[in-house]
C-alpha atoms as a PDB file:
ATOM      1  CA  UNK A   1       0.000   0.000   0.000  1.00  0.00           C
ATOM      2  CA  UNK A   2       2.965   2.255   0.246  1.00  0.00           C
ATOM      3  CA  UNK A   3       3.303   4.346  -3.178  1.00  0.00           C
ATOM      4  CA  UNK A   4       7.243   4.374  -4.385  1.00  0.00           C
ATOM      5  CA  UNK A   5       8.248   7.475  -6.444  1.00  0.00           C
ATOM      6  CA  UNK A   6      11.960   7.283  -8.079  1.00  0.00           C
ATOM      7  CA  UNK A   7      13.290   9.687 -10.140  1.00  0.00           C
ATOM      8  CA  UNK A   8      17.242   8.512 -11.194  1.00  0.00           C
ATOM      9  CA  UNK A   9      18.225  10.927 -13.988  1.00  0.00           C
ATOM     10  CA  UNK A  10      19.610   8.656 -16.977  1.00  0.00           C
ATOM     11  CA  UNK A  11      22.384  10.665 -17.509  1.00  0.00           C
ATOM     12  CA  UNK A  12      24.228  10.057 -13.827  1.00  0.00           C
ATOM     13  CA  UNK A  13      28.038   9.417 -14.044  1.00  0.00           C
ATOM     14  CA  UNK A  14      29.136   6.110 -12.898  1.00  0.00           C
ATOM     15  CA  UNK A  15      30.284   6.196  -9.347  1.00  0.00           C
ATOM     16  CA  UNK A  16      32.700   4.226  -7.979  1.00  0.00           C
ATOM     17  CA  UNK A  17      31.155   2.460  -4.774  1.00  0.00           C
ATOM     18  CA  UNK A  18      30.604  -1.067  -3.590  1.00  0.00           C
ATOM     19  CA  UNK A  19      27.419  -2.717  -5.400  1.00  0.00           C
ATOM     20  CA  UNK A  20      27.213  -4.461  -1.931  1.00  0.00           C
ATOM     21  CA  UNK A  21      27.473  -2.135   0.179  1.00  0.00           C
ATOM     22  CA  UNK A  22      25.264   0.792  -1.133  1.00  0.00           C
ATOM     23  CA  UNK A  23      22.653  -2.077  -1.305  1.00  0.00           C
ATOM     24  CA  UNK A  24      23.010  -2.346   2.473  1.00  0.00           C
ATOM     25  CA  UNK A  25      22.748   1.478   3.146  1.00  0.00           C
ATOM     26  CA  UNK A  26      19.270   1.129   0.909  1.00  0.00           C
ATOM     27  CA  UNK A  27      18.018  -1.699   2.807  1.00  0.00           C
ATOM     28  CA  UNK A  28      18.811  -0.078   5.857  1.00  0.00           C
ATOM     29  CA  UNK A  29      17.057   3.092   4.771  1.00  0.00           C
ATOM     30  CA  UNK A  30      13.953   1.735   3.558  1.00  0.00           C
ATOM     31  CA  UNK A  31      13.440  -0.352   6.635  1.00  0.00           C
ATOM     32  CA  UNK A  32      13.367   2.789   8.893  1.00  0.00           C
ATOM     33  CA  UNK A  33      10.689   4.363   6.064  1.00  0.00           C
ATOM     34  CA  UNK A  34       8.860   1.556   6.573  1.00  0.00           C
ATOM     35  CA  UNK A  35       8.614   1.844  10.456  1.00  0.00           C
ATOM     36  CA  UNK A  36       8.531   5.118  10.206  1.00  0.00           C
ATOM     37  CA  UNK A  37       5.076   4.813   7.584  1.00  0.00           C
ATOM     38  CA  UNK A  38       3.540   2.339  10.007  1.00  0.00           C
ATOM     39  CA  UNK A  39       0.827   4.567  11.218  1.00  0.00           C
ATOM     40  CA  UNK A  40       0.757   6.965   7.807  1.00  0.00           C
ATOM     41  CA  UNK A  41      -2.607   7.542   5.736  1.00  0.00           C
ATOM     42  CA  UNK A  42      -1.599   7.079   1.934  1.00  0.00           C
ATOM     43  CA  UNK A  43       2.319   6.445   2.588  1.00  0.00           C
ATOM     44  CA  UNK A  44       4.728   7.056   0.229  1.00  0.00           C
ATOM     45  CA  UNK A  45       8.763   6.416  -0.207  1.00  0.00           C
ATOM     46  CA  UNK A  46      10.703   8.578  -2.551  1.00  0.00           C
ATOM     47  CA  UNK A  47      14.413   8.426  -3.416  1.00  0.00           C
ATOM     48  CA  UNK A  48      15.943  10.817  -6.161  1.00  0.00           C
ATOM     49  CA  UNK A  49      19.511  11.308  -7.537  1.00  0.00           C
ATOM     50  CA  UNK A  50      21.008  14.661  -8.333  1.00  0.00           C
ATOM     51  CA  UNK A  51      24.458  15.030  -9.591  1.00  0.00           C
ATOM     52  CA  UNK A  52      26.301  17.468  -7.816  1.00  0.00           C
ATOM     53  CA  UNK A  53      29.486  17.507 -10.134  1.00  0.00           C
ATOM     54  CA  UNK A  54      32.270  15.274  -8.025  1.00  0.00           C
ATOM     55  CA  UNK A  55      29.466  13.086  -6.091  1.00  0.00           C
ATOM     56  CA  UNK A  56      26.614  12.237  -6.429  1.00  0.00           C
ATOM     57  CA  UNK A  57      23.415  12.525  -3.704  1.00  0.00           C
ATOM     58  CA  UNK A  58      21.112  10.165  -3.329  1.00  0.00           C
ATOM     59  CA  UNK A  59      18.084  10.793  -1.467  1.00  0.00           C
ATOM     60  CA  UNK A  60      16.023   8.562   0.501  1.00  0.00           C
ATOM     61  CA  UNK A  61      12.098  10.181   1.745  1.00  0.00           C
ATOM     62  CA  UNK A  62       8.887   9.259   3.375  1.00  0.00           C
ATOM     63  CA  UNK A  63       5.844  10.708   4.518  1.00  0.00           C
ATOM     64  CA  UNK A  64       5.749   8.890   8.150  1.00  0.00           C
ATOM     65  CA  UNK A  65       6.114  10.283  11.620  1.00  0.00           C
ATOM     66  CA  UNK A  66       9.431  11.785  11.505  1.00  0.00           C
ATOM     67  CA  UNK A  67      11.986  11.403  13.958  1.00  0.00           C
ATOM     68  CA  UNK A  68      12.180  14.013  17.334  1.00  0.00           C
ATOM     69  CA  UNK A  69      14.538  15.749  18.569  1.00  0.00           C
ATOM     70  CA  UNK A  70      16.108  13.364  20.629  1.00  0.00           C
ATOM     71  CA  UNK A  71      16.537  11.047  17.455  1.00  0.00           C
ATOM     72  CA  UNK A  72      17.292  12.998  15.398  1.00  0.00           C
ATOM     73  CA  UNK A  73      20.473  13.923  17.486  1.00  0.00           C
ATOM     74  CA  UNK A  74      21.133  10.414  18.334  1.00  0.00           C
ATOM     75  CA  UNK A  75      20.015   8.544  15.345  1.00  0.00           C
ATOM     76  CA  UNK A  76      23.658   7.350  14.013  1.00  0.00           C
ATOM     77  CA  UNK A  77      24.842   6.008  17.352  1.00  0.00           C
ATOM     78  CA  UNK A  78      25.956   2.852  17.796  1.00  0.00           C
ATOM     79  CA  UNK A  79      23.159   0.774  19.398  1.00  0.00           C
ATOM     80  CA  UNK A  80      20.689   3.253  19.500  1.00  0.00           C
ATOM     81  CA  UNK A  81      16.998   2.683  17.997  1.00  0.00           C
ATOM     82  CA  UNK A  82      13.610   3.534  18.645  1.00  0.00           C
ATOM     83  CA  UNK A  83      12.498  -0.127  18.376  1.00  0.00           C
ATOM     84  CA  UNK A  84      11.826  -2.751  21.135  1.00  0.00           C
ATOM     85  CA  UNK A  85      15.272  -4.850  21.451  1.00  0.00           C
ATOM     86  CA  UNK A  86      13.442  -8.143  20.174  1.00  0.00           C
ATOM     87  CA  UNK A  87      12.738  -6.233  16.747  1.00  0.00           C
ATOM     88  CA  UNK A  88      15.956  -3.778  16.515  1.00  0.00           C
ATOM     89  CA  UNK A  89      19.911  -4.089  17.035  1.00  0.00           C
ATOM     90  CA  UNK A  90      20.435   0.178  16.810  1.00  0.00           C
ATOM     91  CA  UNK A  91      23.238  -0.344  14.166  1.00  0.00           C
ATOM     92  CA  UNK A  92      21.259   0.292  10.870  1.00  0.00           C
ATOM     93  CA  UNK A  93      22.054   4.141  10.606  1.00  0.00           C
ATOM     94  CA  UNK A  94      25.465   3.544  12.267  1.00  0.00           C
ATOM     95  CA  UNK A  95      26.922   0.919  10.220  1.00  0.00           C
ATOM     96  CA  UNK A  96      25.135   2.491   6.565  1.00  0.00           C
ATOM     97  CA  UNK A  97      27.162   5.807   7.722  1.00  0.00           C
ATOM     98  CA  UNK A  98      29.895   4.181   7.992  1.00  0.00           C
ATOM     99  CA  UNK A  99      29.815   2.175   5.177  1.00  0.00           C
ATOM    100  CA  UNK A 100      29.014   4.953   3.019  1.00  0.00           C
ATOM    101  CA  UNK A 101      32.311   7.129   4.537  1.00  0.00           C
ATOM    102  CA  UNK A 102      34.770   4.338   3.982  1.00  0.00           C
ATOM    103  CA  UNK A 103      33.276   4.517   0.110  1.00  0.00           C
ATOM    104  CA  UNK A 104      34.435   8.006   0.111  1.00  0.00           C
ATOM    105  CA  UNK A 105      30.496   9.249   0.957  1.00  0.00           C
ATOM    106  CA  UNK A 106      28.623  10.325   3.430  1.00  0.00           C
ATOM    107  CA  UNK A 107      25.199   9.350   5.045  1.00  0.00           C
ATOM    108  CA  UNK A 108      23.329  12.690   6.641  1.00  0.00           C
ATOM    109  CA  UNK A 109      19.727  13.880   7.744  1.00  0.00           C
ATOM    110  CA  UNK A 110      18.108  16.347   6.053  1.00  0.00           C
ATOM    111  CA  UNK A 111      18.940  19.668   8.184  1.00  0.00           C
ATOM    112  CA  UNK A 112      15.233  20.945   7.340  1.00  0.00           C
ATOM    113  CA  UNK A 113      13.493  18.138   7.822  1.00  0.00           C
END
């Protein structure tokens, strides 16, 4: 029920990353949409690419609940989650930031959001 909008640009340059590993960060990210669309009328995912000349951004967006403030500070710690523990190890954000920095990247919230 969740409606998935992706607009990738054909013309992207090719960008030298792991295959493996940005399929992690994606996973990651579209896990935490999906909790966070749990309790969202007519939920939707987007993710978009934009070249930005020597990278390129990829962006990952939902509709759901948002995070506070509290998360939103604490979000890429080690071990820390929002989930029960039976459901939720905390190390999504953290390892998918750190995955994406050791490919030369960088994972980061949306300041306005």
């Amino acid at each position: 029920g969740t409606a998935l909008r992706v607009a990738l640009p054909r013309d992207l340059p090719v960008v030298a990353t792991s295959p493996g590993a940005l399929a992690q960060v994606m996973m990651h990210l579209v896990l935490n949409a999906r909790q966070a669309l749990e309790h969202t009328r007519d939920p939707s995912l987007s993710v978009s690419a934009v070249d930005r000349g020597e990278t390129v951004e990829l962006r990952v967006s939902d509709n759901g609940s948002g995070m506070d403030v509290e998360t939103r500070a604490r979000c890429f710690d080690p071990f820390f989650t929002t989930r029960a523990r039976e459901w939720a190890t905390g190390m999504g954000l953290a390892t998918s930031r750190a995955l994406m920095q050791r490919q030369g990247g960088n994972l980061t919230l949306d300041p306005a959001e």
